[in-house]
N, C-alpha and C. Protein backbone atom coordinates (compact mmCIF):
# COMPACT_ATOMS: atom_id res chain seq x y z
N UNK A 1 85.35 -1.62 132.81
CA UNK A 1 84.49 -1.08 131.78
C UNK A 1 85.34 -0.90 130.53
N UNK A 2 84.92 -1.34 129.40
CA UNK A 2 85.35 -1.17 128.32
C UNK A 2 85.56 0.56 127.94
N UNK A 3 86.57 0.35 126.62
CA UNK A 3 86.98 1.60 126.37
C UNK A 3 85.85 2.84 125.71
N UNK A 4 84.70 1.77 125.01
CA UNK A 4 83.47 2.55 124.77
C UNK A 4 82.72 2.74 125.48
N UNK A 5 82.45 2.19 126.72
CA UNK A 5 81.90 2.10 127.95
C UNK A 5 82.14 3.80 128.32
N UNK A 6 83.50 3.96 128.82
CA UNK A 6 84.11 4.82 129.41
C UNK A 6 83.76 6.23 128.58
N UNK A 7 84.04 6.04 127.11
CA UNK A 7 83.65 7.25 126.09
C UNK A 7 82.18 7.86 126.44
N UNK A 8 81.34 6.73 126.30
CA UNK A 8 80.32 6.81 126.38
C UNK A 8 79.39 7.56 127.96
N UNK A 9 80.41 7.58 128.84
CA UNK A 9 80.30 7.93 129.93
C UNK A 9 80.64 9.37 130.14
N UNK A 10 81.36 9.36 129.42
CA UNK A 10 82.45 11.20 129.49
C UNK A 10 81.22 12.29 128.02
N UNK A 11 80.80 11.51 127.23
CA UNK A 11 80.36 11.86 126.53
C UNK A 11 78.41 12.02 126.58
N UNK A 12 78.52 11.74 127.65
CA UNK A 12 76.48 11.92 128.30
C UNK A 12 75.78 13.78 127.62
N UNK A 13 74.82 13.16 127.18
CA UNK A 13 74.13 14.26 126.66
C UNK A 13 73.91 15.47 127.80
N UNK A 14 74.40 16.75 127.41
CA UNK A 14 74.30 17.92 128.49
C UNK A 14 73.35 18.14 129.13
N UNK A 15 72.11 17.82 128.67
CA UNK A 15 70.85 17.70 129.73
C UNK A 15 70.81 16.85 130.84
N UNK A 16 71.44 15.78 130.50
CA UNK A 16 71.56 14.64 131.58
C UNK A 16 72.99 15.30 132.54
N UNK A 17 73.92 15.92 131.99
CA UNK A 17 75.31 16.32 132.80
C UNK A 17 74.24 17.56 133.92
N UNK A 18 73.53 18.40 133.01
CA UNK A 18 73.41 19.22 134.14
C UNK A 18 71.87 18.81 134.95
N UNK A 19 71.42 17.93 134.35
CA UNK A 19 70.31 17.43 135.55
C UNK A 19 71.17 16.82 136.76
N UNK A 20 72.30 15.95 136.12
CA UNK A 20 72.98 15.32 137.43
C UNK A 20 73.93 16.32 138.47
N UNK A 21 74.12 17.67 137.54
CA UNK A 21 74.40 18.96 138.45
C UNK A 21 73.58 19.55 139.36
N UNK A 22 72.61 19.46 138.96
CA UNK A 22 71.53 20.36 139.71
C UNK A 22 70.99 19.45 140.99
N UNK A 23 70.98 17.87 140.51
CA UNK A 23 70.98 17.12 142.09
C UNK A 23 71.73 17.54 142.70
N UNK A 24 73.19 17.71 142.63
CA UNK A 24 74.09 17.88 143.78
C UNK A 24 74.02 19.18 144.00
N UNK A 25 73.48 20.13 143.40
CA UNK A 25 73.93 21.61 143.96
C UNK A 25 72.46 21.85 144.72
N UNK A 26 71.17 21.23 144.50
CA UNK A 26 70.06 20.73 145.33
C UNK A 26 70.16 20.14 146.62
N UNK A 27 70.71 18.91 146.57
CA UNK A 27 71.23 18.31 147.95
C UNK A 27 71.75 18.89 148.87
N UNK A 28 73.08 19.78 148.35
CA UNK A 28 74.28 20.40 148.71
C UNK A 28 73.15 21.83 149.47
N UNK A 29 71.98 21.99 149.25
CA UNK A 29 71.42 23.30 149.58
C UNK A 29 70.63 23.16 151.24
N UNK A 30 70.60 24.11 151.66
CA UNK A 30 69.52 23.72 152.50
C UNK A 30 68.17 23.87 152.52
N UNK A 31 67.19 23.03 153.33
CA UNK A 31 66.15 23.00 152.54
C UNK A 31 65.30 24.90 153.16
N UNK A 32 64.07 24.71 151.99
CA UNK A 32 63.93 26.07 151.95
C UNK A 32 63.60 26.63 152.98
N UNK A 33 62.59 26.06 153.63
CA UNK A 33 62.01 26.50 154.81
C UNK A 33 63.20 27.11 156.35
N UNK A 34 64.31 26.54 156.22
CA UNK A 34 65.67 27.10 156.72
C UNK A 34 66.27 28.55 156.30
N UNK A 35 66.01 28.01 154.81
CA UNK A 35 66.50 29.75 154.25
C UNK A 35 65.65 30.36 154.64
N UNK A 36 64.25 30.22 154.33
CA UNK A 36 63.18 31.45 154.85
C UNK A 36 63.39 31.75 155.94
N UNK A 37 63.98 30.87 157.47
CA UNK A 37 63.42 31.62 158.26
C UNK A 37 65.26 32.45 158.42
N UNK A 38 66.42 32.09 158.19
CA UNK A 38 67.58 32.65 158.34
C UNK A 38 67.15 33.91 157.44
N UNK A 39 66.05 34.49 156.38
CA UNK A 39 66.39 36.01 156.26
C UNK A 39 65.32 36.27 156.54
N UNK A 40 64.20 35.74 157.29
CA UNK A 40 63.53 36.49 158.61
C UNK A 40 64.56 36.75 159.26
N UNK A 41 64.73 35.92 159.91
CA UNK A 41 65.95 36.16 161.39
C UNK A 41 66.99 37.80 160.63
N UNK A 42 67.79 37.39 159.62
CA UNK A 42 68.28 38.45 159.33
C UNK A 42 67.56 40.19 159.29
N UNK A 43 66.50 40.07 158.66
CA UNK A 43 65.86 41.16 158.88
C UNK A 43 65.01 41.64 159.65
N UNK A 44 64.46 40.57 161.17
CA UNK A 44 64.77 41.61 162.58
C UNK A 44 65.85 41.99 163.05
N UNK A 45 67.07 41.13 162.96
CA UNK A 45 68.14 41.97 163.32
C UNK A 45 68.51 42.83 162.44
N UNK A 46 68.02 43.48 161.29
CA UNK A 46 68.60 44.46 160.59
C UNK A 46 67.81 45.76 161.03
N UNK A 47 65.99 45.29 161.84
CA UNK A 47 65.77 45.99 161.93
C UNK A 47 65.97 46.94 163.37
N UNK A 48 66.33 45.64 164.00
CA UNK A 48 66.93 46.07 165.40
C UNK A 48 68.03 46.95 165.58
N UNK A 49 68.74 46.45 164.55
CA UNK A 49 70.14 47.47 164.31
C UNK A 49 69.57 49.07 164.00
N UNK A 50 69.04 49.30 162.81
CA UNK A 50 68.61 50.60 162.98
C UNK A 50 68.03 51.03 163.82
N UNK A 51 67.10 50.90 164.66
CA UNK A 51 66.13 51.40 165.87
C UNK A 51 67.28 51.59 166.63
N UNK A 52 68.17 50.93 166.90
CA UNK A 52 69.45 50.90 167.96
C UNK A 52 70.10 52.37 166.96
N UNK A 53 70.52 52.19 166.23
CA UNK A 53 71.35 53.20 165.64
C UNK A 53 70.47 54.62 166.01
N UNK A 54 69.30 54.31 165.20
CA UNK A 54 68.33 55.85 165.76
C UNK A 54 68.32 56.22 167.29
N UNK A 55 68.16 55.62 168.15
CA UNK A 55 68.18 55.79 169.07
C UNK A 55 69.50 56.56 169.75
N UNK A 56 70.86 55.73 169.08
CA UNK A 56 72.18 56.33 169.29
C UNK A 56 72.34 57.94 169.39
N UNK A 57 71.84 57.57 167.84
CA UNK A 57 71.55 59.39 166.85
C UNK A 57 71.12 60.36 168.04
N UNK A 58 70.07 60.53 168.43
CA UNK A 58 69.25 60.71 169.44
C UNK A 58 69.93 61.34 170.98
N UNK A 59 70.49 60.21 171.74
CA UNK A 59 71.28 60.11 172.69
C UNK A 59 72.63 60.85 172.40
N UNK A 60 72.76 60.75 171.56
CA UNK A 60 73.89 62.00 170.50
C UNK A 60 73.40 63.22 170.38
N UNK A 61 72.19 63.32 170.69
CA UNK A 61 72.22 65.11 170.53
C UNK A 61 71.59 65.36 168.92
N UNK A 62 71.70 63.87 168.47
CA UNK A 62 70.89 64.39 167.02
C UNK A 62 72.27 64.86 166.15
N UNK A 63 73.26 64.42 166.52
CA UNK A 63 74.66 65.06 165.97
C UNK A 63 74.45 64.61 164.15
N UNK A 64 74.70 65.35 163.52
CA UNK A 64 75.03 64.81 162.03
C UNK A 64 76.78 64.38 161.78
N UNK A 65 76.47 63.43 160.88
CA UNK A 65 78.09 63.16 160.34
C UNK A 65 78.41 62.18 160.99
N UNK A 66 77.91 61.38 161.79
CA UNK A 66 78.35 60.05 162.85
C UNK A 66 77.38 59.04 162.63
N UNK A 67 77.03 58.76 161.68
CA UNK A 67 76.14 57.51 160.76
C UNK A 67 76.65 56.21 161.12
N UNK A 68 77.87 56.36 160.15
CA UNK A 68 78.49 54.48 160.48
C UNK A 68 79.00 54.33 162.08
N UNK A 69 79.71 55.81 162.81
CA UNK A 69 79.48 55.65 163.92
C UNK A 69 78.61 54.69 165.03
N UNK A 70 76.99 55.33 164.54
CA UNK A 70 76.30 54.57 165.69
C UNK A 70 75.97 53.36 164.89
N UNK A 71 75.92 53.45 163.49
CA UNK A 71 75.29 52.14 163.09
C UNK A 71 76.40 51.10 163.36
N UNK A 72 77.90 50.96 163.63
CA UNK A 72 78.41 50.13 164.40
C UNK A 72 78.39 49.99 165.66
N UNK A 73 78.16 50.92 166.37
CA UNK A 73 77.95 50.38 168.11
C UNK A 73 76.44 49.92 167.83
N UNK A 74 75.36 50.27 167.17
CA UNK A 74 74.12 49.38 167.20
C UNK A 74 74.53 48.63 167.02
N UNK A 75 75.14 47.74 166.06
CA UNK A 75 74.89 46.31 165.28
C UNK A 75 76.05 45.40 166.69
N UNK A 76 76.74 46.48 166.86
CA UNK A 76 77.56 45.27 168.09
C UNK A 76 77.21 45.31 169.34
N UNK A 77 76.27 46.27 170.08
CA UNK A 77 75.45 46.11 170.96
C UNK A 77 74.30 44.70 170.99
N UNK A 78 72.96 44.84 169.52
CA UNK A 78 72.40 44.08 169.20
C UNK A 78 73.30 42.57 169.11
N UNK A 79 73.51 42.04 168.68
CA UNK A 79 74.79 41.17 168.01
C UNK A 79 75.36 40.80 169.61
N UNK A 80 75.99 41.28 170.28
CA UNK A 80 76.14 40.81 171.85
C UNK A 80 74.97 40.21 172.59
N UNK A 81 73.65 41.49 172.18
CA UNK A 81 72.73 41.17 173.22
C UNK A 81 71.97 39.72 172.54
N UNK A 82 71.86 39.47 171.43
CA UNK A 82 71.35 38.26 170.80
C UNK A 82 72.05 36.79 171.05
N UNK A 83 73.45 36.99 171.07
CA UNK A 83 74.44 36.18 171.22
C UNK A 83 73.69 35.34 172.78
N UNK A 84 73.73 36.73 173.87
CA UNK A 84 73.77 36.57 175.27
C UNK A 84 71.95 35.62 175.18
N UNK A 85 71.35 36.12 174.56
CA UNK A 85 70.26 35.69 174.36
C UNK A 85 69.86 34.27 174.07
N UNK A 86 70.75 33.92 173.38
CA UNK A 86 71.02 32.25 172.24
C UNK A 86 71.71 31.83 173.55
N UNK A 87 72.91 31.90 174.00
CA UNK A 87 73.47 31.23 174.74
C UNK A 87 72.21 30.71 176.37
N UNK A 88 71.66 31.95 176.43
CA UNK A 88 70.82 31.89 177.42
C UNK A 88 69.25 30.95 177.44
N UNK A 89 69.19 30.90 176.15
CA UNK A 89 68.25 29.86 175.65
C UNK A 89 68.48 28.31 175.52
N UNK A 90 69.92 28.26 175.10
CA UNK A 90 70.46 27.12 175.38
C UNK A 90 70.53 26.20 176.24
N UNK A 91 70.77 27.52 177.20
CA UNK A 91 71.32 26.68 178.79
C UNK A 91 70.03 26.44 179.54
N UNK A 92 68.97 27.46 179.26
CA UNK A 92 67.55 26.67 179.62
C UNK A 92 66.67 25.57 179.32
N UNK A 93 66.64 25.59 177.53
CA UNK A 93 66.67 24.48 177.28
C UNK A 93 67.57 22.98 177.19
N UNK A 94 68.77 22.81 177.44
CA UNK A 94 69.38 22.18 177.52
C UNK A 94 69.26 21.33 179.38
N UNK A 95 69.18 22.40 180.57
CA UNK A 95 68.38 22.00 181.42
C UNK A 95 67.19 21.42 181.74
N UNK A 96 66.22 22.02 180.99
CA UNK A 96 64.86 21.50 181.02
C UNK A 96 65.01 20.05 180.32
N UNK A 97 65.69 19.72 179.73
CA UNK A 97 65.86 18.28 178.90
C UNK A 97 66.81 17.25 179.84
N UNK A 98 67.25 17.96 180.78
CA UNK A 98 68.18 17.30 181.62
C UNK A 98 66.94 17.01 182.73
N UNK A 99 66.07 17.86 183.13
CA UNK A 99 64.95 16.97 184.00
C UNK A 99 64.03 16.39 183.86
N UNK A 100 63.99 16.74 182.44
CA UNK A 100 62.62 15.60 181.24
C UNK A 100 63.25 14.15 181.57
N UNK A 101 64.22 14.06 181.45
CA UNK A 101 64.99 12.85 180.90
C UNK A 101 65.74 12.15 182.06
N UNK A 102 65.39 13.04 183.18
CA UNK A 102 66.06 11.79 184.56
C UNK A 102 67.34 12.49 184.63
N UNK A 103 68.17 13.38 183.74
CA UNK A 103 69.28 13.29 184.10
C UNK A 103 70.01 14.79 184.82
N UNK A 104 69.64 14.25 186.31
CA UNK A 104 69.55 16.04 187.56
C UNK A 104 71.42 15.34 187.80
């Protein structure tokens, strides 16, 4: 490419630089319907975490002053039991596809 070629290339009108930005930071995204459901998903487990935490509170005697206390054994109780949950979904479905498919 010639040397005006090249100028002419470095020098693209800013509407066109950031339309050709916004493809890649578009592409680069995931699509929406993913995001929607990852902050569903996030906010039953946020809400699970508190009900777990209240409940802590509770089983505590109702103690004051031990907040982040239970709200960390909730969130890593929940957070285990979800984990155990996913993994356990896996291995069912991942079976059930093993006898769909011939392969016992």
């Amino acid at each position: 490419m010639s040397k005006k070629g090249t100028e002419d290339m470095n020098n693209l009108n800013p509407a066109v630089k950031d339309s050709k930005r916004a493809k890649r930071i578009k592409a680069s995204r995931k699509p929406q319907a993913d995001h929607d459901t990852e902050r569903w998903l996030r906010s039953i487990e946020h809400d699970l975490i508190c009900r777990r935490a209240q409940e802590i509170f509770f089983e505590r005697g109702s103690k004051q002053g031990q907040d982040l206390d239970n709200w960390l054994k909730a969130e890593a109780e929940v957070k285990r039991t979800l984990e155990e949950t996913e993994e356990a979904l896996k291995a069912h479905f991942t079976a059930n596809n093993s006898d769909i498919n011939g392969n016992n």
